[in-house]
Protein backbone atom coordinates (compact mmCIF):
# COMPACT_ATOMS: atom_id res chain seq x y z
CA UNK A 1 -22.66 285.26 104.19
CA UNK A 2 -19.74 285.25 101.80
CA UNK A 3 -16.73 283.62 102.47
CA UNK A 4 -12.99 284.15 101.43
CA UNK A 5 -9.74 282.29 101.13
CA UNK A 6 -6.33 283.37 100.79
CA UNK A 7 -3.86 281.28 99.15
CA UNK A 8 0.06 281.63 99.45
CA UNK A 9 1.84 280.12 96.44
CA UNK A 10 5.33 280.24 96.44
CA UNK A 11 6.37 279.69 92.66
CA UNK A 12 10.24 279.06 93.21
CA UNK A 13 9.36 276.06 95.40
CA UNK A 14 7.13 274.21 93.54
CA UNK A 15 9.61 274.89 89.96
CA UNK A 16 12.26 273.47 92.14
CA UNK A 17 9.98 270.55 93.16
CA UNK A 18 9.09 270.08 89.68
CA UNK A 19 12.46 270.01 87.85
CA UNK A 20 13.26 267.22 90.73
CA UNK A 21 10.12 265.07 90.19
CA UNK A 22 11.34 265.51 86.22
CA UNK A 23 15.08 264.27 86.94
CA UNK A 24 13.57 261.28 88.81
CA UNK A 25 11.52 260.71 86.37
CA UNK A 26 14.07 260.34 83.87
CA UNK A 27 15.98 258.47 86.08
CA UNK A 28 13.61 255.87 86.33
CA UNK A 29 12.99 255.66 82.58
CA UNK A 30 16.50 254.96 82.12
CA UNK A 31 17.15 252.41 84.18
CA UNK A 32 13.74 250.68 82.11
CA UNK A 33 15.55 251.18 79.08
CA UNK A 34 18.79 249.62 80.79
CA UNK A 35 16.90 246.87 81.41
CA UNK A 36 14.97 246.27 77.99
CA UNK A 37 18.43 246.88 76.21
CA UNK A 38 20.19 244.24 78.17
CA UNK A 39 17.79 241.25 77.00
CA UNK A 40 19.38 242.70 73.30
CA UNK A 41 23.07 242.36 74.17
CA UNK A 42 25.12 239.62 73.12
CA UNK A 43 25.78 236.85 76.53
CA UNK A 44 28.85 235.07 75.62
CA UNK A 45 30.57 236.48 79.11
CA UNK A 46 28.30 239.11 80.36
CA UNK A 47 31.43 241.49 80.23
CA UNK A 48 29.18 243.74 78.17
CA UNK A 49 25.92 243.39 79.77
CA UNK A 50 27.51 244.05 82.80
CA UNK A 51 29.37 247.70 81.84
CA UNK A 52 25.72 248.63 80.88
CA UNK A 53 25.50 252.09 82.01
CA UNK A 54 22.32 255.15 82.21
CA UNK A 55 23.45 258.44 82.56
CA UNK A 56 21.85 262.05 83.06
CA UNK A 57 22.32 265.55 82.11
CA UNK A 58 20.32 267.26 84.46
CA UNK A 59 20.97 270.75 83.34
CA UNK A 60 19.25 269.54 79.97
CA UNK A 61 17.12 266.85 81.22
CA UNK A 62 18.60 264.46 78.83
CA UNK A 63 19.86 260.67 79.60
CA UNK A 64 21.39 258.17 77.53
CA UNK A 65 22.31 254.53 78.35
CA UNK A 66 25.81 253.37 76.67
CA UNK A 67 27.87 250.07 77.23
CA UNK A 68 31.65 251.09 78.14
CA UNK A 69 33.37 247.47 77.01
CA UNK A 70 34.51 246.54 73.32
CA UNK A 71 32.53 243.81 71.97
């Protein structure tokens, strides 16, 4: 006796699920490289370590991590 299924896939959820996992993602892979650049940066006062900083674009899905304080 043959059988059937139906399946239901609604595309505009799982883009939107997507593109979220994708921003967390990068997220989380900038804080790593927050933390791996910091063991680089001079410690005479921690003023600079401390202004450490990741931000993202999430229109582009592009991040960068910058320091804010003149060393």
């Amino acid at each position: 006796m043959p059988k059937s299924a139906r399946l239901k896939l609604n595309l505009k959820a799982v883009s939107a699920r997507e593109r979220a996992g994708a921003i967390k993602g990068l997220n989380i892979a900038l804080l790593h490289l927050l933390g791996e650049s910091q063991k680089l940066v001079p410690l005479e006062e921690s003023i600079l370590s401390d202004s450490g900083t990741p931000s993202v674009d999430e229109g582009g899905l592009r991040g960068a991590v910058s320091y804010d304080t003149p060393y």
